[in-house]
Protein backbone atom coordinates (compact mmCIF):
# COMPACT_ATOMS: atom_id res chain seq x y z
CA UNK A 1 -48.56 11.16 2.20
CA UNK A 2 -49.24 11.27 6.10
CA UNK A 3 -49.69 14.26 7.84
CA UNK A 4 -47.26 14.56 10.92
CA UNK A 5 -48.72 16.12 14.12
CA UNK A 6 -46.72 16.86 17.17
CA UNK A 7 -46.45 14.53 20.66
CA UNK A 8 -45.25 15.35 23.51
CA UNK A 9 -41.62 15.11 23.00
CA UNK A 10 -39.84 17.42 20.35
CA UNK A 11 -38.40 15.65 17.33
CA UNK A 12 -41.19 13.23 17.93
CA UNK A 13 -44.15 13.26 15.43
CA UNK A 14 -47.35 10.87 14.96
CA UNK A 15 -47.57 9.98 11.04
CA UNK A 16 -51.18 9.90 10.97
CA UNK A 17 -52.72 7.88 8.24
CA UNK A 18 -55.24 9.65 5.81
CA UNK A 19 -57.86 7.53 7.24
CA UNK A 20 -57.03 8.18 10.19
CA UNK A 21 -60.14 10.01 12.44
CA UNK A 22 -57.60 10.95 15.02
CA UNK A 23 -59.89 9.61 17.58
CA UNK A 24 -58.93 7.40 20.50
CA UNK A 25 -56.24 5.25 19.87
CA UNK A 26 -54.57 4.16 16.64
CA UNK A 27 -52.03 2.14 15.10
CA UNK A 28 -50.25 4.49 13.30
CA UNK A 29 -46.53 5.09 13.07
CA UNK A 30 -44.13 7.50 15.27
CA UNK A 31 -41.77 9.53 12.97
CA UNK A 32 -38.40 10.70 14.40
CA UNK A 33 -36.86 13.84 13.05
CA UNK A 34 -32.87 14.61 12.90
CA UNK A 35 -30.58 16.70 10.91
CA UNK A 36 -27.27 15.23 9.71
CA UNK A 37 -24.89 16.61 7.13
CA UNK A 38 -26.58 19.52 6.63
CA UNK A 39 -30.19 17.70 5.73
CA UNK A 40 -32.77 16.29 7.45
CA UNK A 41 -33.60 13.04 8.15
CA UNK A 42 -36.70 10.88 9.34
CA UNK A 43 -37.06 7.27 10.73
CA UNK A 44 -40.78 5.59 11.47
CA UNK A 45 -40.90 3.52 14.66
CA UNK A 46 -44.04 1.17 15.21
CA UNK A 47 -44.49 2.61 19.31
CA UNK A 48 -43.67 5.57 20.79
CA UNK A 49 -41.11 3.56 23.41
CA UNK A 50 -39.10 2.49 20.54
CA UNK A 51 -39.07 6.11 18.76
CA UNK A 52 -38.36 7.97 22.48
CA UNK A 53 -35.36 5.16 22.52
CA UNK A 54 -34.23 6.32 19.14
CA UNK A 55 -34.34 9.91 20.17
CA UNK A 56 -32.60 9.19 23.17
CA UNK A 57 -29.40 7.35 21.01
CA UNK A 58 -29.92 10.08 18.44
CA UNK A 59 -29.67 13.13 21.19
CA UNK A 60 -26.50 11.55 22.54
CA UNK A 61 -24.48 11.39 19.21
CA UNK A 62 -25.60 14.68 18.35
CA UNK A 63 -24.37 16.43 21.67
CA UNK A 64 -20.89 15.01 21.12
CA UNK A 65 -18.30 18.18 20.84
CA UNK A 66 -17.37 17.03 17.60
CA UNK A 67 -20.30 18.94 15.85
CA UNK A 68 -17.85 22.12 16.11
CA UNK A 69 -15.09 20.69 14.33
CA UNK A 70 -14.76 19.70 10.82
CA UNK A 71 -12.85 17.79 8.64
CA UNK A 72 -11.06 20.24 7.14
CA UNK A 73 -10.43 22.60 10.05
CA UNK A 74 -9.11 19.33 12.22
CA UNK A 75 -6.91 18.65 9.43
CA UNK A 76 -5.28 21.67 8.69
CA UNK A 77 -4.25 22.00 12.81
CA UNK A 78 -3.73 18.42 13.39
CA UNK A 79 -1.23 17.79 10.56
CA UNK A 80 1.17 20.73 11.51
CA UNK A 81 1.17 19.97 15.48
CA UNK A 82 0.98 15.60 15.52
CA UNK A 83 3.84 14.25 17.40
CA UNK A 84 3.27 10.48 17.08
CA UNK A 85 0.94 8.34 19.56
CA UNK A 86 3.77 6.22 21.19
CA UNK A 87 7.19 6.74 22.81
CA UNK A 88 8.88 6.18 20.03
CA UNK A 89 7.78 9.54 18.96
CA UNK A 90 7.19 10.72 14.74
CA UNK A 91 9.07 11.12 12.28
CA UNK A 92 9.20 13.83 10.36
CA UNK A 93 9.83 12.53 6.82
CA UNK A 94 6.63 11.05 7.45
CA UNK A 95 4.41 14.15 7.70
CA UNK A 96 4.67 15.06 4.33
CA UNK A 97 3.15 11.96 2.86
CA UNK A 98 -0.02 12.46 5.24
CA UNK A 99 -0.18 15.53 4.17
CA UNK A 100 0.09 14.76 0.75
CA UNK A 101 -2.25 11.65 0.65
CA UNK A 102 -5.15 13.25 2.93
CA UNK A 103 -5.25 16.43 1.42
CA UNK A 104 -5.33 14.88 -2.45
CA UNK A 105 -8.15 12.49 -1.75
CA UNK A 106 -9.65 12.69 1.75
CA UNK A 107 -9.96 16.90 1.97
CA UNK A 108 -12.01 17.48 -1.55
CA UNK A 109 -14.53 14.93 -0.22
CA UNK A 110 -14.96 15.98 3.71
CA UNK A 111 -13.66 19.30 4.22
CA UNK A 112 -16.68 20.87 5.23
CA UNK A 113 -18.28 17.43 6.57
CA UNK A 114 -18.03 17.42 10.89
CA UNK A 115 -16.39 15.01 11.97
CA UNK A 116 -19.05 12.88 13.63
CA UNK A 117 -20.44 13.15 10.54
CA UNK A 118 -17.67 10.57 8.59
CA UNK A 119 -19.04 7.06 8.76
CA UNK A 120 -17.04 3.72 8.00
CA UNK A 121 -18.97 3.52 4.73
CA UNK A 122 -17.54 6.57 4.09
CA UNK A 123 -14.38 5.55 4.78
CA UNK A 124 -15.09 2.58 2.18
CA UNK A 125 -16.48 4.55 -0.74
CA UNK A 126 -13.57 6.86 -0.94
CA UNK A 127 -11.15 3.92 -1.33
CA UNK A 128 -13.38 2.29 -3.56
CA UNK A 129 -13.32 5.00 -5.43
CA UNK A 130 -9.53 5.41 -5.28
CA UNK A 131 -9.18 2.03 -6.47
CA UNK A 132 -11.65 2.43 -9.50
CA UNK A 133 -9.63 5.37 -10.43
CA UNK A 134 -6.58 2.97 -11.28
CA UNK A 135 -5.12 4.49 -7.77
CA UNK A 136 -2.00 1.65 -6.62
CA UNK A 137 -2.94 -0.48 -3.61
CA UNK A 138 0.45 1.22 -1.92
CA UNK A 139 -1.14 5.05 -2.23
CA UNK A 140 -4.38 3.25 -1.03
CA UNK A 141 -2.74 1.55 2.10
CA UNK A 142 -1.02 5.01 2.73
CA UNK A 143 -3.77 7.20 2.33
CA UNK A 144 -5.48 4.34 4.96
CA UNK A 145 -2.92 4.80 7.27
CA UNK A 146 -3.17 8.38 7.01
CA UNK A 147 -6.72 8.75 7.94
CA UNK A 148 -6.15 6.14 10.83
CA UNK A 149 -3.61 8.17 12.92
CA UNK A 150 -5.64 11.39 12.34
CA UNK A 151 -9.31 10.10 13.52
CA UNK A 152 -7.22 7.80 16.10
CA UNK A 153 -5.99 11.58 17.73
CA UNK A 154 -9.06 12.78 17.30
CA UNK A 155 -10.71 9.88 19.44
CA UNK A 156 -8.17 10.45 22.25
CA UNK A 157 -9.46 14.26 21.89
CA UNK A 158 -12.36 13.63 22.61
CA UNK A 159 -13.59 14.89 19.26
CA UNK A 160 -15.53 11.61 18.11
CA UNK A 161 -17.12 8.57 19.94
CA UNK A 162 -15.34 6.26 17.36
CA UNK A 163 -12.61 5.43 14.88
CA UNK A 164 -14.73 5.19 11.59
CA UNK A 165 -11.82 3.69 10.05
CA UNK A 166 -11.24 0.90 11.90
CA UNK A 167 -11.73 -2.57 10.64
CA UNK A 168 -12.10 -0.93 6.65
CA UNK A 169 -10.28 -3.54 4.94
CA UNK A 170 -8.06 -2.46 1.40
CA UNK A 171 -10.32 -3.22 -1.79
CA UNK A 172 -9.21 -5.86 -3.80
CA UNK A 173 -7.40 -4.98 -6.98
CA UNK A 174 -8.97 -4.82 -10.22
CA UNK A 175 -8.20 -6.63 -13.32
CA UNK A 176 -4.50 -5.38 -14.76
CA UNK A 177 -6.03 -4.09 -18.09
CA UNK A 178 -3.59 -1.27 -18.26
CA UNK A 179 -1.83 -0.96 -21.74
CA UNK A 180 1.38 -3.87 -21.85
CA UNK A 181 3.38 -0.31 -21.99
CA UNK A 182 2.08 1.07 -18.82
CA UNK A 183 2.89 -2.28 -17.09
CA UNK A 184 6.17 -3.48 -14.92
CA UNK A 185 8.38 -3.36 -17.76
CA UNK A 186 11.63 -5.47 -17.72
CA UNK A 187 14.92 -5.32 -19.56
CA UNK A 188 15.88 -7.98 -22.00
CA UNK A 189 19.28 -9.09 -21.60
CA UNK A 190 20.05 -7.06 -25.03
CA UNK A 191 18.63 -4.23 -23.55
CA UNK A 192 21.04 -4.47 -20.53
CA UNK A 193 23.57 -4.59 -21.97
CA UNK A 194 22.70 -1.96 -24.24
CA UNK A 195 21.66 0.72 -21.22
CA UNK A 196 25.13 -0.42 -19.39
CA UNK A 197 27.22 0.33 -22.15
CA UNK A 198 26.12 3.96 -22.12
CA UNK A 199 26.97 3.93 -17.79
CA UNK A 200 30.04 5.12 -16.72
CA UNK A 201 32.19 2.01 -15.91
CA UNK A 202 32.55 3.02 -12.32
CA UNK A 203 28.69 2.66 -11.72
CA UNK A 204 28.56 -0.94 -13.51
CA UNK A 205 28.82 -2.73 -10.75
CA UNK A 206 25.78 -0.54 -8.81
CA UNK A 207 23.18 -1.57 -11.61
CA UNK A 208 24.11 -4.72 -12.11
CA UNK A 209 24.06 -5.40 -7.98
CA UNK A 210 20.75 -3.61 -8.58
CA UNK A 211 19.63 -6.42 -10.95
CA UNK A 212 21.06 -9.58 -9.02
CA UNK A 213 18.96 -8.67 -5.69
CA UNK A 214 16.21 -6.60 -7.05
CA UNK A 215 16.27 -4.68 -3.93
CA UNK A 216 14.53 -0.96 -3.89
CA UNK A 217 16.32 1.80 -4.40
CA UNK A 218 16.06 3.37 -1.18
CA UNK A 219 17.27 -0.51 0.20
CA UNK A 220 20.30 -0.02 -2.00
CA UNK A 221 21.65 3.30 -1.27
CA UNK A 222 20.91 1.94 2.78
CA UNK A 223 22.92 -0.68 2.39
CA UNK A 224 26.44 -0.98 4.58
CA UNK A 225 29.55 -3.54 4.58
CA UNK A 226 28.06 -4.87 7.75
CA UNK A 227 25.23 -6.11 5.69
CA UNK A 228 27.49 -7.89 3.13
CA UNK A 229 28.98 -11.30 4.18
CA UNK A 230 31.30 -12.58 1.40
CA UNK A 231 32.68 -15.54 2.79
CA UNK A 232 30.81 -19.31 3.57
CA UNK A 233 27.61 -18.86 1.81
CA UNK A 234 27.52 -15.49 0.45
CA UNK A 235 24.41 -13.28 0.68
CA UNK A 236 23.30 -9.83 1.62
CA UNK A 237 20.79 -8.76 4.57
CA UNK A 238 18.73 -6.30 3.83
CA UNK A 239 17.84 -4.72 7.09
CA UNK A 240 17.37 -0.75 6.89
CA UNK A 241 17.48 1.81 4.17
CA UNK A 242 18.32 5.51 3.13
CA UNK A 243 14.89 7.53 2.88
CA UNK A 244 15.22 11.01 2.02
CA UNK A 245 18.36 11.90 3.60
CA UNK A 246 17.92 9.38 6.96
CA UNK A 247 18.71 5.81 7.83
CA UNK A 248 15.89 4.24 8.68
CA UNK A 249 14.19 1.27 9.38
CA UNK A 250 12.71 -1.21 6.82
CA UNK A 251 8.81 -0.50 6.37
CA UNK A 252 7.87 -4.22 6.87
CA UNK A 253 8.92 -7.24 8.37
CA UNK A 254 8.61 -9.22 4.93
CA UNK A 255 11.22 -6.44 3.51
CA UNK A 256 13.62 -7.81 5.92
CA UNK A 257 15.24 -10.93 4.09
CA UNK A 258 18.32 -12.38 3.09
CA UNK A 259 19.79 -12.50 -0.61
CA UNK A 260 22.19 -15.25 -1.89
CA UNK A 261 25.29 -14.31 -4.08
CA UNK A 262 26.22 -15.86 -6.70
CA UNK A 263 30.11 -16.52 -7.45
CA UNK A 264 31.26 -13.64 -9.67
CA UNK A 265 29.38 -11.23 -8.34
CA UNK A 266 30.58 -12.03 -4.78
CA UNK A 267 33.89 -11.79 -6.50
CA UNK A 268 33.50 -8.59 -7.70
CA UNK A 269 32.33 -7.16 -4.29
CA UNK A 270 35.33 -8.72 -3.20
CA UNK A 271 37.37 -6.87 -4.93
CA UNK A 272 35.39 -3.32 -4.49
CA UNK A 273 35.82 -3.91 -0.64
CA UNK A 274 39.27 -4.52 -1.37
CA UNK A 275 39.31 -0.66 -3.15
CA UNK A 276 37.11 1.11 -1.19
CA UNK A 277 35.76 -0.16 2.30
CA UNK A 278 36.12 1.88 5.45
CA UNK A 279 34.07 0.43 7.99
CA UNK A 280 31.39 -2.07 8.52
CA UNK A 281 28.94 1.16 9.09
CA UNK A 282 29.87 3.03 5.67
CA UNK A 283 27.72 2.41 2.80
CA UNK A 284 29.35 0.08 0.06
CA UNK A 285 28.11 2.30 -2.78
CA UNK A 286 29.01 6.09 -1.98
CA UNK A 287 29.08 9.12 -3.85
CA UNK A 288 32.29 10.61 -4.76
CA UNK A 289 33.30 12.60 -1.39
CA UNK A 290 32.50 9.18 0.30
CA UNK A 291 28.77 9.65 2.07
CA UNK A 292 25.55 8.18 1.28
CA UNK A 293 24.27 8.60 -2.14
CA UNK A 294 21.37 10.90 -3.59
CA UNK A 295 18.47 8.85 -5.44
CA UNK A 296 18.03 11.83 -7.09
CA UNK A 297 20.97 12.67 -8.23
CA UNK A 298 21.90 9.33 -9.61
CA UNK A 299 18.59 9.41 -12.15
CA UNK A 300 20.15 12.62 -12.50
CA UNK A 301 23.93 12.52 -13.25
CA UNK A 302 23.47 8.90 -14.08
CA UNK A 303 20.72 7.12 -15.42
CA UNK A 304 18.62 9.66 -17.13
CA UNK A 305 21.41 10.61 -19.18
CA UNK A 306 21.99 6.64 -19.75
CA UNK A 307 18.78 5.71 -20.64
CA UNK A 308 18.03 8.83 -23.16
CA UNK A 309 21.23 8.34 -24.95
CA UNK A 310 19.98 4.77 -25.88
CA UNK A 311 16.75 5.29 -26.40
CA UNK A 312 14.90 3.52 -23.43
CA UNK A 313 13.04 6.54 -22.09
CA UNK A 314 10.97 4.17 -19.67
CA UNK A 315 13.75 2.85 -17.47
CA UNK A 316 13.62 3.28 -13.82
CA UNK A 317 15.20 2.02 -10.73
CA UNK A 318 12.50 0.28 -10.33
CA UNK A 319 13.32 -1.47 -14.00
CA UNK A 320 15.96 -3.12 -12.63
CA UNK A 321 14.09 -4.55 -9.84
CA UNK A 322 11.47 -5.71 -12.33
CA UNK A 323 14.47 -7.30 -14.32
CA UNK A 324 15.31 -8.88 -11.47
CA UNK A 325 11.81 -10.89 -10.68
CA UNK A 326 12.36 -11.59 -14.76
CA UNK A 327 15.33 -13.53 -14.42
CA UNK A 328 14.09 -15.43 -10.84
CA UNK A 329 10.48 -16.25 -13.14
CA UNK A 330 13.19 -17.60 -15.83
CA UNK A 331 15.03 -19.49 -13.93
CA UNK A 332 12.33 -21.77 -12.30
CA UNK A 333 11.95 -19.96 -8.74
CA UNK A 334 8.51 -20.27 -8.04
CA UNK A 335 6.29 -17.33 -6.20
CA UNK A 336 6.85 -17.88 -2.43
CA UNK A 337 10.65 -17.69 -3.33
CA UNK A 338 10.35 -14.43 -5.81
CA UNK A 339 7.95 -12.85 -3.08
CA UNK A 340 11.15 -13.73 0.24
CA UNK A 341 13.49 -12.49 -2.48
CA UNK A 342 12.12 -9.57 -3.53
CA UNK A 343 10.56 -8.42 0.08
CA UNK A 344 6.57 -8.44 -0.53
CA UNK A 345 4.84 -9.10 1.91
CA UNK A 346 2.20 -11.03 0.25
CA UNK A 347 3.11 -13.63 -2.43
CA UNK A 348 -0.31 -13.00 -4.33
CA UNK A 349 1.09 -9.29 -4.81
CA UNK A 350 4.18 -10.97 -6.34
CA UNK A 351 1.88 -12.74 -8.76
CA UNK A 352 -0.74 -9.92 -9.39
CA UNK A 353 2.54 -7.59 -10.45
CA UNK A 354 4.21 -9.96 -12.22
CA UNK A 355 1.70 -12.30 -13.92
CA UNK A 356 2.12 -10.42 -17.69
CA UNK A 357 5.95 -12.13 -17.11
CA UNK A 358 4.65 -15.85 -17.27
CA UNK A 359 4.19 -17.54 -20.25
CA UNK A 360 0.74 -17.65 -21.24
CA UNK A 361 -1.39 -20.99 -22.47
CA UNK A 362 -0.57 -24.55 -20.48
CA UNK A 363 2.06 -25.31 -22.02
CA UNK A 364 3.25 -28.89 -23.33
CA UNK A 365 1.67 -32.21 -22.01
CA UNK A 366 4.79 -34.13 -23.02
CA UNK A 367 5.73 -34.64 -19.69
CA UNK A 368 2.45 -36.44 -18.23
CA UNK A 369 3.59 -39.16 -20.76
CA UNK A 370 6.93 -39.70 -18.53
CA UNK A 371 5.27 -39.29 -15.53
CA UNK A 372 2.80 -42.23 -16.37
CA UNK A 373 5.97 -43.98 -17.78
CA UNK A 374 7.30 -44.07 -14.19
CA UNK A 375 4.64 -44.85 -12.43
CA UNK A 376 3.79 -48.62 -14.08
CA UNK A 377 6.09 -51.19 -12.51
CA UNK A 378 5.98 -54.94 -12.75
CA UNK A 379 2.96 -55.57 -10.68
CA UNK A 380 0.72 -53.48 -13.42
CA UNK A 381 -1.48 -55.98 -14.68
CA UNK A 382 -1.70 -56.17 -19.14
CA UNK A 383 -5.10 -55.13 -20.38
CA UNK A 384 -4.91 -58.71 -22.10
CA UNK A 385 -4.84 -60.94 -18.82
């Protein structure tokens, strides 16, 4: 192993070969020394110009202010006193969820790390690893988002050169090999039927709106009579929602979409407006003093109690949304439709969640023979001539 002797500049070292007399000049390597994360770290450089430039880059970095503050300690002050980056300010159903996502897979990894110290790489292996551990790409994207506000206020601190964050792209998902029970499960038309029976009759018309649109819960509860429109062509516009106890906007611009209506139902809505509307701004399904209703307390009062009394412990709000892409796969829409429909913003997400609902093999060739049919005509000349 070669011996390192001092130069002339500190954290600069000759690597002088064993052969080495030491006499005159020589050709062998400069060695610079650093520590980082705690351990130290060496890099060989073929002249001493190129290792005194190293030094030089190295120095810088290291005298940044962020090498008093770490991860954790940033953290813990910057997620009780952020405000939001822009005029239009934060919002404080938000802060919970950074909190939440940063602190269950960001803080074991980097609490004691400095700042400076947290690389893009870094950035990469922990959702890597997030997605190897069967994590959803929506936790992924959020715990992303997370981490990008916080180093983003720390940049405009002054606390690190860079956003390590920035340009780290979502891993792609893995192969669905989850159990068919731990999959997007939808109702059968039996089974429909079945849960609905055990509903009480003046919430039939909530699921069943639930399963004609497929719209998310929190879409649902948002939605008012100004976003119904029952006459002409009918359809509904999904434009905002109700998110733990606030209107709000939609989280996308893919979520905002339009949603035809078929005949009866529009009838039915007809007649519900008929019983119970009270202004274009008041939600068409309320609770029963009138206001905006509880996600929670409907799985509570309603379709827990449903669901266990017939036996279909797995059922969800999210079921009926499921249900919904079901029927749409049925009936021939293809996946650009089901994705506008549904409000994904990427159709291969459609497919990649709903792939276990296509039929599986290719299917008949029968109709190649009709297609060949129509395409000989007169001028098709016979093998005989």
């Amino acid at each position: 192993m070669s011996e390192l002797s001092k130069t002339s500049v500190p954290g600069i070292y000759r690597a002088h070969k064993k052969a080495c007399d030491r006499k005159g000049r020589c050709d062998c390597p400069y060695v610079i020394v650093w520590r980082h994360r705690g351990r130290q770290h060496k890099e060989r450089c073929k002249t001493f110009n190129e290792a005194r430039e190293k030094k030089s880059i190295r120095d810088s970095v290291d005298s940044k202010p962020v090498e008093r503050a770490r991860f954790g300690e940033y953290f813990a002050s910057w997620i009780e006193t952020y405000a939001g980056r822009t005029q239009r300010g934060f919002s404080e159903t938000t802060r919970p969820e950074y909190r939440r996502t940063i602190a269950n897979h960001a803080l074991p990894r980097w609490k004691t790390w400095k700042l400076g110290d947290i690389e893009t790489r870094d950035i990469r292996e922990l959702l890597t690893a997030m997605r190897n551990e069967g994590l959803s790409t929506s936790m992924i994207r959020k715990t992303r988002a997370s981490l990008s506000t916080l180093f983003a206020t720390a940049l405009e601190d002054g606390l690190i050169a860079s956003n390590p964050i920035r340009g780290v792209r979502i891993p792609p998902p893995l192969v669905d090999n989850r159990p068919e029970k731990e999959r997007p499960k939808a109702l059968t038309k039996a089974e429909l039927a079945t849960l609905l029976s055990a509903i009480p009759e003046n919430r039939h018309l909530f699921f069943e709106f639930l399963v004609h649109t497929g719209l998310r819960i929190s879409e649902m509860i948002g939605l008012t009579w100004a976003h119904l429109e029952l006459e002409g062509s009918p359809k509904v516009k999904v434009r905002e929602q109700f998110y733990r106890g606030e209107r709000r906007k939609l989280k996308s611009g893919a979520g905002r979409r339009d949603i035809p209506l078929a005949p009866r139902m529009t009838e039915r809505l007809i007649a519900h407006k008929e019983a119970n509307y009270s202004g274009p701004d008041e939600p068409v399904f309320t609770s029963d003093v009138g206001t905006e209703l509880i996600r929670g307390k409907v799985a509570e009062k309603v379709l827990n109690p449903a669901r266990d009394l017939v036996g279909m412990p797995w059922v969800s709000f999210h079921a009926f949304r499921h249900t919904c892409a079901s029927l749409l796969f049925a009936n021939g829409k293809n996946i650009k439709q089901i994705q506008t429909w549904l409000g994904h913003a990427d159709p291969a997400f459609t497919l990649r969640t709903y792939i276990h609902l296509l039929d599986d093999g290719v299917g008949s060739a029968d109709f190649l023979d009709d297609a060949i049919e129509i395409g000989r005509g007169p001028w098709t000349r016979d093998p005989e001539d």
